[in-house]
Every structure is written in C-alpha cells, then in structure tokens.
N, C-alpha and C. Protein backbone atom coordinates (compact mmCIF):
# COMPACT_ATOMS: atom_id res chain seq x y z
N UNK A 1 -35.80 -29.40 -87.58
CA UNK A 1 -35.48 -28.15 -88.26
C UNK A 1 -34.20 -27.58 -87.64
N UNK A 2 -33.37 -27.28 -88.47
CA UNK A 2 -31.92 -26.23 -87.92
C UNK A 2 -32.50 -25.32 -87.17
N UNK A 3 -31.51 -25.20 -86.22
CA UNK A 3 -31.82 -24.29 -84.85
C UNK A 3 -31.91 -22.86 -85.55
N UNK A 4 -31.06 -22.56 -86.17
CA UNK A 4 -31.49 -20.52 -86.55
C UNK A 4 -31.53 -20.93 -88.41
N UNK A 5 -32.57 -21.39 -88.67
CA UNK A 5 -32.99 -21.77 -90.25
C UNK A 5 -34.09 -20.71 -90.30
N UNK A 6 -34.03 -19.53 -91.55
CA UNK A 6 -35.47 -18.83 -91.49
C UNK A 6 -35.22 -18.19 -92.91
N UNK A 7 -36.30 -18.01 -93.51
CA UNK A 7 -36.04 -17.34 -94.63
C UNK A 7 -36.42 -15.90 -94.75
N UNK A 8 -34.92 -14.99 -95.46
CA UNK A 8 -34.80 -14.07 -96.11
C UNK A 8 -35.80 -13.38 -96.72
N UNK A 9 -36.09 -13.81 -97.68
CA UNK A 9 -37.09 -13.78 -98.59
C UNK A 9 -38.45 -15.80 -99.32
N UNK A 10 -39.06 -15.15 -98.56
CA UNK A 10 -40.07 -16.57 -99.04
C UNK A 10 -39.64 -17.43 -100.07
N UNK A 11 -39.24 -18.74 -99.56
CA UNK A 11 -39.35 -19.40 -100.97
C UNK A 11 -38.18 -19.44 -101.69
N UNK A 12 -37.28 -18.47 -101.34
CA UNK A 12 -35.89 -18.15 -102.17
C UNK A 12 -34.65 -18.00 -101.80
N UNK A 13 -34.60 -17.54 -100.27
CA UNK A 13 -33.28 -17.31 -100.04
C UNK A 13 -33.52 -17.71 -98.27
N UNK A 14 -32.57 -18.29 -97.72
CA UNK A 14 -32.64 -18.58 -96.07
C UNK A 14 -31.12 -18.64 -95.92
N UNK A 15 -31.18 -18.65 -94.18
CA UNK A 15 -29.97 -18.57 -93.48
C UNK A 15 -30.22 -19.94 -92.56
N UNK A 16 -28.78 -19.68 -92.42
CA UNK A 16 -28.86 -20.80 -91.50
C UNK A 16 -27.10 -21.09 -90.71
N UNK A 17 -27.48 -21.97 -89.50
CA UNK A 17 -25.89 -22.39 -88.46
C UNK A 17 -25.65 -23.80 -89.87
N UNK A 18 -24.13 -24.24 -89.85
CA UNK A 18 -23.32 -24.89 -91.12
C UNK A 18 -24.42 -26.33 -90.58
N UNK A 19 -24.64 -26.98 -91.23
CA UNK A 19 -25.50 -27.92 -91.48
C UNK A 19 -24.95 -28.78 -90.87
N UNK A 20 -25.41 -29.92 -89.17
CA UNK A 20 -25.07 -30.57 -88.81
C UNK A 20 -24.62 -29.97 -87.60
N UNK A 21 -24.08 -28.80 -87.27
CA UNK A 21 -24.18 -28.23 -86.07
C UNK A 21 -24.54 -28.70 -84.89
N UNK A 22 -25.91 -28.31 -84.70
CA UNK A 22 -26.90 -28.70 -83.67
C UNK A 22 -27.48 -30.47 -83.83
N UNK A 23 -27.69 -30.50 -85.30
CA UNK A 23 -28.65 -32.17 -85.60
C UNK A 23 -27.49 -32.57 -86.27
N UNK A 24 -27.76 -33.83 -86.24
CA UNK A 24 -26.98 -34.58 -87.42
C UNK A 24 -27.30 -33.73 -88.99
N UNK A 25 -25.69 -34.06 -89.92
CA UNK A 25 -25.99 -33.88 -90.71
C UNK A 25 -26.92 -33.91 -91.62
N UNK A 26 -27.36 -35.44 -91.92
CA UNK A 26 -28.04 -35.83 -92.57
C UNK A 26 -29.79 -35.25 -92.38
N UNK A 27 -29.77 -35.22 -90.66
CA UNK A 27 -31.26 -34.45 -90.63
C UNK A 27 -31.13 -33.11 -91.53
N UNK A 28 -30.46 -32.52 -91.34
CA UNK A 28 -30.48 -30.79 -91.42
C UNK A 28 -30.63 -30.86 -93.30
N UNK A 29 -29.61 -31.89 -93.89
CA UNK A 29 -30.12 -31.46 -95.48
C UNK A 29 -31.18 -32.19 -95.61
N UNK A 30 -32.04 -33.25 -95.10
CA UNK A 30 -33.20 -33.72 -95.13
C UNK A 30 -33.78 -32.48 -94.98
N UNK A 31 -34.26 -31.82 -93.89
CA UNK A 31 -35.08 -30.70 -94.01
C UNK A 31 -35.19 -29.67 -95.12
N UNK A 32 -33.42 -29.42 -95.31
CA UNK A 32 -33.16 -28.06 -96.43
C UNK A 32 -34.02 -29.07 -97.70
N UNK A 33 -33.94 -30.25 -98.44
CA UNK A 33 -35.13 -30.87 -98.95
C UNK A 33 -36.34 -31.09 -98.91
N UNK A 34 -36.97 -30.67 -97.84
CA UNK A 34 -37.62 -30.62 -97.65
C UNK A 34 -38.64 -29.13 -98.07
N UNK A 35 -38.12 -28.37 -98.01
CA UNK A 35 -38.12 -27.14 -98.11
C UNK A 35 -37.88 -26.32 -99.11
N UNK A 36 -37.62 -27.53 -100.56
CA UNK A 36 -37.68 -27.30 -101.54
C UNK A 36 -36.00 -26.65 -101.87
N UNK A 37 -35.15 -26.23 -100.77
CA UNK A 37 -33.70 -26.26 -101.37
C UNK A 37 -33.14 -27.11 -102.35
N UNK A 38 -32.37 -26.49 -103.26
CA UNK A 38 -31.15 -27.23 -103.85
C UNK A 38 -29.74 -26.55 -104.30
N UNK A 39 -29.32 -25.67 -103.47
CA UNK A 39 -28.43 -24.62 -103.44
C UNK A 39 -27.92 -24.67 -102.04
N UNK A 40 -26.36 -24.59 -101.97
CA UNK A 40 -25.86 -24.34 -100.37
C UNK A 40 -25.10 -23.44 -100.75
N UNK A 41 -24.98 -22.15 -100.29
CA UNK A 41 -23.95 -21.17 -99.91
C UNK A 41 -22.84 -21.30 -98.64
N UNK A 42 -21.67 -22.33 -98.89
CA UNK A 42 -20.70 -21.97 -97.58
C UNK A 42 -20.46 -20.57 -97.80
N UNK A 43 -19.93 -20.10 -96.21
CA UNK A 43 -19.31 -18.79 -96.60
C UNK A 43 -17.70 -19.10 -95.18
N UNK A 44 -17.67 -20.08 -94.95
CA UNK A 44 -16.36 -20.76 -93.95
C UNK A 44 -15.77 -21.28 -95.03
N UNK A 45 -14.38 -20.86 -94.00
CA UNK A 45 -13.04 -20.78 -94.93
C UNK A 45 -12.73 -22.72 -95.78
N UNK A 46 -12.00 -22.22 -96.10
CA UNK A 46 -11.93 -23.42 -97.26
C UNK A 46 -11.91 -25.15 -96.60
N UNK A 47 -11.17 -25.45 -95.80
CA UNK A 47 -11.15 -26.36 -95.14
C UNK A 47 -12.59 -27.03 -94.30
N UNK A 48 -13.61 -26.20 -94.47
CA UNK A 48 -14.84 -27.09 -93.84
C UNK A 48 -15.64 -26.88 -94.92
N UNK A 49 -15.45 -26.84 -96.31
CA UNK A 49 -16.06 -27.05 -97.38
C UNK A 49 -16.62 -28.45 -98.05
N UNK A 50 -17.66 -28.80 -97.88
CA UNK A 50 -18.09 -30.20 -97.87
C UNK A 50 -19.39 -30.28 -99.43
N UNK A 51 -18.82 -30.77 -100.40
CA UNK A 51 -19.52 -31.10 -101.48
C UNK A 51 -20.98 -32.05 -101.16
N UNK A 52 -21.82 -31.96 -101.39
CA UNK A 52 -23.38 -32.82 -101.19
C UNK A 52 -23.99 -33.49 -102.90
N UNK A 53 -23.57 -34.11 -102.89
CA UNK A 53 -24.37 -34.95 -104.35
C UNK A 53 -25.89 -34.16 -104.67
N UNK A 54 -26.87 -34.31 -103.77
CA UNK A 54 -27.81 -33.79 -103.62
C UNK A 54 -28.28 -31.99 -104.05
N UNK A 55 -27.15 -31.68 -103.79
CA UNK A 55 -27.21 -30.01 -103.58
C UNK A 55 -26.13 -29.45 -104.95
N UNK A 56 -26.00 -28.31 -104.73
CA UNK A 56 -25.12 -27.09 -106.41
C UNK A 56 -24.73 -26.33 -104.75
N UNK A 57 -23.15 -26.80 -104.61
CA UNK A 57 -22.65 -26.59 -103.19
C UNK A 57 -21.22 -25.79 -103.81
N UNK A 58 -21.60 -23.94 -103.10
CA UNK A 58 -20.40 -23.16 -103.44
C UNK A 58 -20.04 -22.73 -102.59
N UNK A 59 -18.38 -22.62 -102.18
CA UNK A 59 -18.11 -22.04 -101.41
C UNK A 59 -17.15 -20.47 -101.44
N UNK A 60 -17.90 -19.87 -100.78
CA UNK A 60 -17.11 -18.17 -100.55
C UNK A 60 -16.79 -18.20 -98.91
N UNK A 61 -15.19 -18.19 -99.42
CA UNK A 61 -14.50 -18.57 -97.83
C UNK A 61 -14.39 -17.09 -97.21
N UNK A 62 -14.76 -16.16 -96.35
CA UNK A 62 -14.52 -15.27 -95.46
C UNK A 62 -14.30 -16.06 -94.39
N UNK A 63 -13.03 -14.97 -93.77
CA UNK A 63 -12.62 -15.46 -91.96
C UNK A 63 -13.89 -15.18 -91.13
N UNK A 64 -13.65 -16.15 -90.34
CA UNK A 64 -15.31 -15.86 -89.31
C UNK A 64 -14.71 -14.64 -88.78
N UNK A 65 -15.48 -13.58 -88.02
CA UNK A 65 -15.30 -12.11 -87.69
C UNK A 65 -14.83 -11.47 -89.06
N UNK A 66 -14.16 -12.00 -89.98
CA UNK A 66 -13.62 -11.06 -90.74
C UNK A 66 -14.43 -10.50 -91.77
N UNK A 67 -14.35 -9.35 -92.69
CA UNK A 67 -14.92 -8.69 -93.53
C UNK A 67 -14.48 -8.90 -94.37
N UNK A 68 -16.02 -9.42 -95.62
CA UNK A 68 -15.12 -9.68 -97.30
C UNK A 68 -14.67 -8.59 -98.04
N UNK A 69 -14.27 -9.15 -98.63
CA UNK A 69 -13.50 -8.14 -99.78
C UNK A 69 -14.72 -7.85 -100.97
N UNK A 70 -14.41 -6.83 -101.50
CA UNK A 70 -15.40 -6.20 -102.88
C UNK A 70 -15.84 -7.62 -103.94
N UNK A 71 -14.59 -8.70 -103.97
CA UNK A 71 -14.85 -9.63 -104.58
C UNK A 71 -15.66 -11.00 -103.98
N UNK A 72 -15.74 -10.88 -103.00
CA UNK A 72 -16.92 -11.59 -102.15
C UNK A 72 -18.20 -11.78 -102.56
N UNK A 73 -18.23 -10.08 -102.00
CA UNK A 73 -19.66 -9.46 -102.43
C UNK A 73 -20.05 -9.88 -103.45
N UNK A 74 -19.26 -9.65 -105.19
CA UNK A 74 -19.61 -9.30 -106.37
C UNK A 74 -19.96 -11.16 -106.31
N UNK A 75 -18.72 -12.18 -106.17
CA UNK A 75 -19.31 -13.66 -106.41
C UNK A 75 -20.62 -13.95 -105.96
N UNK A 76 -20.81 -13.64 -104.32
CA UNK A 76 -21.97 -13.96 -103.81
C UNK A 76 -23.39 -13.63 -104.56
N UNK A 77 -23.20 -12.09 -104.58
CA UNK A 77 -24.27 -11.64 -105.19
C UNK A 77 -24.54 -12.15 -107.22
N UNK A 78 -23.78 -12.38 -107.56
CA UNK A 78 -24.04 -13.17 -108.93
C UNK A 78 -24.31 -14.44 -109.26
N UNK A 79 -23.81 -15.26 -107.97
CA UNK A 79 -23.92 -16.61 -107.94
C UNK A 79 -25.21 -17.05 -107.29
N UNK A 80 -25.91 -15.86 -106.08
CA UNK A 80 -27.61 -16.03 -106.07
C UNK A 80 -28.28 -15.62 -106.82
N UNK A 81 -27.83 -14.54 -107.50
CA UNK A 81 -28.68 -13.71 -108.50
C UNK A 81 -28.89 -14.80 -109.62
N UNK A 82 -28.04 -15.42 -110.08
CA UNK A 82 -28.61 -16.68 -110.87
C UNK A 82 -28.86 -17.55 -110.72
N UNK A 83 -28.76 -18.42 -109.69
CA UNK A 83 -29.53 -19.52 -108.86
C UNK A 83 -30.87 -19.31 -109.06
N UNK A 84 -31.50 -18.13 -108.34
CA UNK A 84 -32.49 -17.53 -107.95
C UNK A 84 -33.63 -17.14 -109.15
N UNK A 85 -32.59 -16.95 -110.41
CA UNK A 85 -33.49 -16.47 -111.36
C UNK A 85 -33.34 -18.10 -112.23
N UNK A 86 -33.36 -18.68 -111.96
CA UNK A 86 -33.07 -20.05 -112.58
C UNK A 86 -34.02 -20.87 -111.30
N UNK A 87 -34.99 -20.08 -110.46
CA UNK A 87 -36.01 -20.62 -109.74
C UNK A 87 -35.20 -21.74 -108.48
N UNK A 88 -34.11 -21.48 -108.24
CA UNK A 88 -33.65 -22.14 -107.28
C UNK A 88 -33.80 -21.55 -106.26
N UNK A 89 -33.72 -22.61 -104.76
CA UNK A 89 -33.64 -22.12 -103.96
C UNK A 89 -32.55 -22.56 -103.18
N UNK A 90 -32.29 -20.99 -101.79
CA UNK A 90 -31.04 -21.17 -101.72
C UNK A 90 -30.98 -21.15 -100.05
N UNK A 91 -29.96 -21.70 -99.32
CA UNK A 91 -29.63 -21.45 -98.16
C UNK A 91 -28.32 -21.00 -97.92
N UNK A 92 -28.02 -19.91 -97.33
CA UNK A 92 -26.86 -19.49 -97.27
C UNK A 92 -25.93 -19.93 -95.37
N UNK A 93 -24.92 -20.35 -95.35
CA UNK A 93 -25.04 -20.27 -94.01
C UNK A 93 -23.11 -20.18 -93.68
N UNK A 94 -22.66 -20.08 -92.52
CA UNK A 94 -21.22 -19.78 -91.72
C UNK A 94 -21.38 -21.17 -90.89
N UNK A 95 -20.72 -20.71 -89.55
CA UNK A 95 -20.52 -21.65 -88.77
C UNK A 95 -21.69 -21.40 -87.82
N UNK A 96 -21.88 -20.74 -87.28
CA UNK A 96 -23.09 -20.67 -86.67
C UNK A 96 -24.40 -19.76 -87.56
N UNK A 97 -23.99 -19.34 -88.22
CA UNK A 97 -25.25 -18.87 -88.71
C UNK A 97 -25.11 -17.40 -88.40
N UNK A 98 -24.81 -16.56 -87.67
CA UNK A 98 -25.15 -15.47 -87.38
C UNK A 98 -24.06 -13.66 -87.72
N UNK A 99 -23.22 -14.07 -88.28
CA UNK A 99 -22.17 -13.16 -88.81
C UNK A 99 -22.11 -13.14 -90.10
N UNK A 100 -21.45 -13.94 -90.43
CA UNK A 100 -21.24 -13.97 -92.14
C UNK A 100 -22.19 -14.00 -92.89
N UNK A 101 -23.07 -14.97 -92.45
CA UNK A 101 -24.31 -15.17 -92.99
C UNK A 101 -25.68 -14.32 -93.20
N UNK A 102 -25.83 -13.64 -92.00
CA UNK A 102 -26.56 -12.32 -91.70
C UNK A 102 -25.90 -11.22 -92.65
N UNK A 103 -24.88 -11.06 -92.58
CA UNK A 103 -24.39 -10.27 -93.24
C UNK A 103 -24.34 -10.21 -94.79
N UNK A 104 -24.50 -11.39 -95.53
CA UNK A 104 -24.43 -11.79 -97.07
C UNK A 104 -25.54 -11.88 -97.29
N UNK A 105 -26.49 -12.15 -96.42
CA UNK A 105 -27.83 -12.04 -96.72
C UNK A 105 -28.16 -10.22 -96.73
N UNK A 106 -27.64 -9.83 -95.94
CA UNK A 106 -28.01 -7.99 -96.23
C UNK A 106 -27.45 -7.43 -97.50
N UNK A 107 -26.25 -8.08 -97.66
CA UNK A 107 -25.80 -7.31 -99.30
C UNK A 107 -26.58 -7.75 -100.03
N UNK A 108 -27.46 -9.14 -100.05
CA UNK A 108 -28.34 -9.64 -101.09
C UNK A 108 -29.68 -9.00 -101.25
N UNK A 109 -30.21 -8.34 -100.03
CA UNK A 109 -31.13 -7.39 -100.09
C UNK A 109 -30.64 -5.66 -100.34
N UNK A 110 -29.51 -5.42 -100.01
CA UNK A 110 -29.13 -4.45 -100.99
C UNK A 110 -29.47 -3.89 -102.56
N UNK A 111 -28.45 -5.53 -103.11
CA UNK A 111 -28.82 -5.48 -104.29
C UNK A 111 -29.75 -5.84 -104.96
N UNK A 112 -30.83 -6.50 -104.29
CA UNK A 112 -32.34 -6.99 -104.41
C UNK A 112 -33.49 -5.83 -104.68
N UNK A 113 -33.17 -5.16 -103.22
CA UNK A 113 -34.37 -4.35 -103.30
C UNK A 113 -34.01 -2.75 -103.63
N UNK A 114 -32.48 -2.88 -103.16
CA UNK A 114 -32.17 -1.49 -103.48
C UNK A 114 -32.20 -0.68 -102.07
N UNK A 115 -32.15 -1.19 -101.07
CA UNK A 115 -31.93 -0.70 -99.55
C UNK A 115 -30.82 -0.21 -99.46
N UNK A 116 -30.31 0.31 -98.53
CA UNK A 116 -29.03 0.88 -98.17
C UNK A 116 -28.83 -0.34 -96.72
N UNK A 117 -27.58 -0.34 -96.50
CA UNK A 117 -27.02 -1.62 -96.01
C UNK A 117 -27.73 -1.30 -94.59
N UNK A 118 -27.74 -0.04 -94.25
CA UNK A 118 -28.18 -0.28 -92.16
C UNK A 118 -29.89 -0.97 -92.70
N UNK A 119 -30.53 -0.44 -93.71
CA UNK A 119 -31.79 -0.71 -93.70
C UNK A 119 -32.06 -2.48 -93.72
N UNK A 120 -30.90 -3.18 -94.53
CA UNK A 120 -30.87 -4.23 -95.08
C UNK A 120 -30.62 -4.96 -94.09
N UNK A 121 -29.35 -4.49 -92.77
CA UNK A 121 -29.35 -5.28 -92.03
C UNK A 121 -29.93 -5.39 -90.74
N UNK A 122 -31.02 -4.08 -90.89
CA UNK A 122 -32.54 -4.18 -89.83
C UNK A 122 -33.12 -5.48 -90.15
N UNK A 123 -33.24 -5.55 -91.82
CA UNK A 123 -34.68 -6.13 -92.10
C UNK A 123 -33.84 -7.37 -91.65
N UNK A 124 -32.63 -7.92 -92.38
CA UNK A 124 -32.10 -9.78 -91.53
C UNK A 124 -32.10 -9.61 -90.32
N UNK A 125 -32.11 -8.54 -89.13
CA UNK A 125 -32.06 -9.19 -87.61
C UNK A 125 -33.48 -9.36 -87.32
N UNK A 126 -34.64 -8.79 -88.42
CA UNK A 126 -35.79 -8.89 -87.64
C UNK A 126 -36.61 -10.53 -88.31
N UNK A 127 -36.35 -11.00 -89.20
CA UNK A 127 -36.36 -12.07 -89.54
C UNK A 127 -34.93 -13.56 -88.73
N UNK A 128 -34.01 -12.63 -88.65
CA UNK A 128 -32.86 -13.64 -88.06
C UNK A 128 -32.18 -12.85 -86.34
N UNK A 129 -33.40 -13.29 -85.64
CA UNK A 129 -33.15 -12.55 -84.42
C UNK A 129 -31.58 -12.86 -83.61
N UNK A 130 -30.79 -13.81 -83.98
CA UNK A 130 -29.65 -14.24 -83.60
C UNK A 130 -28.19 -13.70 -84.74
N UNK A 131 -27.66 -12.43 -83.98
CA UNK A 131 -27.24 -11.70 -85.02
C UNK A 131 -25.95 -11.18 -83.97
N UNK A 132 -24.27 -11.87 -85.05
CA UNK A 132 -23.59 -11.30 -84.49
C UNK A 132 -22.73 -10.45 -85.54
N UNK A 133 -23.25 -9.46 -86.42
CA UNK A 133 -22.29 -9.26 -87.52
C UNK A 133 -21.22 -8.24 -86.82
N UNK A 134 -20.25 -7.99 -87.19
CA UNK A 134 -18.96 -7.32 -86.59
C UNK A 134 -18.69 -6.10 -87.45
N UNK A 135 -18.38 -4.74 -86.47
CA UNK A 135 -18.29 -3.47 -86.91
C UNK A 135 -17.31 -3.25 -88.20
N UNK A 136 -16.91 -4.06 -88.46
CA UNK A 136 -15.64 -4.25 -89.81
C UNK A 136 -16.63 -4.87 -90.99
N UNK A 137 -17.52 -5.87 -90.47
CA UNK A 137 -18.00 -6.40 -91.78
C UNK A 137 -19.36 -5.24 -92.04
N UNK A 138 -19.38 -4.73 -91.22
CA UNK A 138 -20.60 -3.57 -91.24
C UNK A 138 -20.19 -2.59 -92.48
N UNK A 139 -18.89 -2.09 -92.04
CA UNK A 139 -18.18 -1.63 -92.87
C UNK A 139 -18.23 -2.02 -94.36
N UNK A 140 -17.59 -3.00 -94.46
CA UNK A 140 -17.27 -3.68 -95.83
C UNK A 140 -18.93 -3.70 -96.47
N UNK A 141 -19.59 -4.09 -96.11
CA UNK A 141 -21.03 -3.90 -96.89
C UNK A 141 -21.20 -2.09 -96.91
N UNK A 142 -21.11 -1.31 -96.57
CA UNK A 142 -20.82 0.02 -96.86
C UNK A 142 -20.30 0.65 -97.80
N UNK A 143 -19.14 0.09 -97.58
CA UNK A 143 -18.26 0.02 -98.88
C UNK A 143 -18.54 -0.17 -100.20
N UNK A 144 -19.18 -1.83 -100.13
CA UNK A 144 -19.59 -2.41 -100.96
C UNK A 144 -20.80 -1.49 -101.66
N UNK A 145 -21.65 -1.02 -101.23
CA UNK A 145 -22.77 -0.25 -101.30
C UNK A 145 -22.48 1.27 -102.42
N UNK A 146 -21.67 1.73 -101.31
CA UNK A 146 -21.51 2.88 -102.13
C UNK A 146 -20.52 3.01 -103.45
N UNK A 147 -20.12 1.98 -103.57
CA UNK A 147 -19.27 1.45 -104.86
C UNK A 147 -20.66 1.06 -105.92
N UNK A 148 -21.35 0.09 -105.69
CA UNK A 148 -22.54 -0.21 -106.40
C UNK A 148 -24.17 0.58 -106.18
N UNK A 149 -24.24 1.60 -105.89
CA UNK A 149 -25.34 1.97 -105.53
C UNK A 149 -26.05 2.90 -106.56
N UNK A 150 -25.20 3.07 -107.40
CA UNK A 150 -25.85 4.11 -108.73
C UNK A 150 -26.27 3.00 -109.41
N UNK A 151 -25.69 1.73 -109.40
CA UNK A 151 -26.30 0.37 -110.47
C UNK A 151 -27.77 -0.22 -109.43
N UNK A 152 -27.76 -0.12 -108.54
CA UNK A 152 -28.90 -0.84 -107.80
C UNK A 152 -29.79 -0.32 -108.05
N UNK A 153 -31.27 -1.37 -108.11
CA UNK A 153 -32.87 -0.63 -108.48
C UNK A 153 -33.28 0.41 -107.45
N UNK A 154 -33.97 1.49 -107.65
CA UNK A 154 -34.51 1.89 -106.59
C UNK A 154 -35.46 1.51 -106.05
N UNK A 155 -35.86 1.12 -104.57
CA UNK A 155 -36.13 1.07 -103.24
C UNK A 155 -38.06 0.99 -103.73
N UNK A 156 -38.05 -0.13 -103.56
CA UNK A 156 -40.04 -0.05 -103.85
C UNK A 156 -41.05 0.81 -102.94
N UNK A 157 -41.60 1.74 -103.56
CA UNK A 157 -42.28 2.69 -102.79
C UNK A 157 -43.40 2.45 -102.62
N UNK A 158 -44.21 1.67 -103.29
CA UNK A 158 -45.43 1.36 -103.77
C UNK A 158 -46.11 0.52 -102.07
C-alpha cells in the first residue's frame, strides 16, 4: 500500500505521494486497482505527467508550494465532480502527497459538502495526518470559496 494513501471520502475520492515514490510503480497502481480506482488526478507540473493505459489520467499542473489559480480550482472540481458522478473512483495525488493534494482535496469538500475551507482542511488533516499545505495556497482556497460560496449546497445539519 502507498505510504500516505487514505481516503477522503469512502469509496470515492483518496490522496496520495505520486505513484512509485516509496514502491515501485507498478506496485502502487496495482493497489490503486485494487481498490477499485480508475481515475488519477496529477496535480505536478507538466513534465512528470505520465499517461497509464489502465487509468482516465489528468493532469492539473500547480508549482509544488505554489497556489492555484481560480482556474485550477474550477477544472479540478468539475473534472471529479464528473468522474465521481459517473461512479468512478478517484485518487488525487502531488509529489509527495501532502500540499497540493491535501489541499484539492479540501476545495473538493468545499464544494461537496458545503464547508468553508478552514473546516475542509481540518477534516483532510484528520483523515491525512501528513499535511504540508502552504499559507498562500490556504489563501487561494479562500479565495476560491468566497467567489463560489453563494453556489455551494448548504452544510448537512442533520
């Protein structure tokens, strides 16, 4: 199993360090098969973008430390939002797993559940205890937020 592999949400959405990292390649998408994946989210810049026969492999290049842009957000979040509702499952991951990735996974519970971004990126460090997101990309999901937050569902109370 990938060293920081855990899921987001059951069944539907996980994080993870870039596949091959820690194990050989080939183990790490064996497992993500295992596990019922067939979706890879890169989110490293264009040059370590690696197509998989096996997998529906997209890449959204952000600089590692750096913060995406509004158009990040909007691809990311449309390109799981239909994966997802098309019963796929997805793994999202960076170079190690713990910035970019943590972080795209919180805008996805943003616009999921309707959280506000500090809440969103409680709930990924307490599921993804290895968490380095950076005070700029903190930002940019803020941003992102209060630009889209009159369109997001409200917050399940029940």
């Amino acid at each position: 199993m990938p060293e920081r592999f855990s899921w987001i949400i059951e069944e539907r959405i996980a994080g993870m360090e870039r596949p091959g990292l820690f194990y050989s390649l080939q183990e790490d998408l064996d497992f993500l098969k295992s596990q019922g994946i067939n979706v890879i989210v890169n989110l490293q810049e264009k040059e370590h973008f690696i197509e998989h026969p096996d997998f529906i492999v997209k890449n959204i290049p952000i600089n590692d430390f750096g913060p995406p842009d509004y158009e990040d957000f909007i691809e990311f979040i449309d390109f799981v939002t239909t994966h997802i509702a098309q019963g796929k499952r997805i793994v999202v991951h960076c170079y190690a797993g713990m910035g970019r990735t943590n972080l795209m996974l919180a805008a996805y519970l943003v616009h999921h559940l309707g959280i506000n971004p500090d809440l969103a990126l409680e709930e990924v460090c307490l599921k993804r205890p290895v968490h380095l997101v950076t005070d700029r990309q903190e930002e940019a999901l803020r941003e992102y937020y209060y630009v889209v937050r009159d369109t997001l569902l409200p917050p399940n109370t029940s």
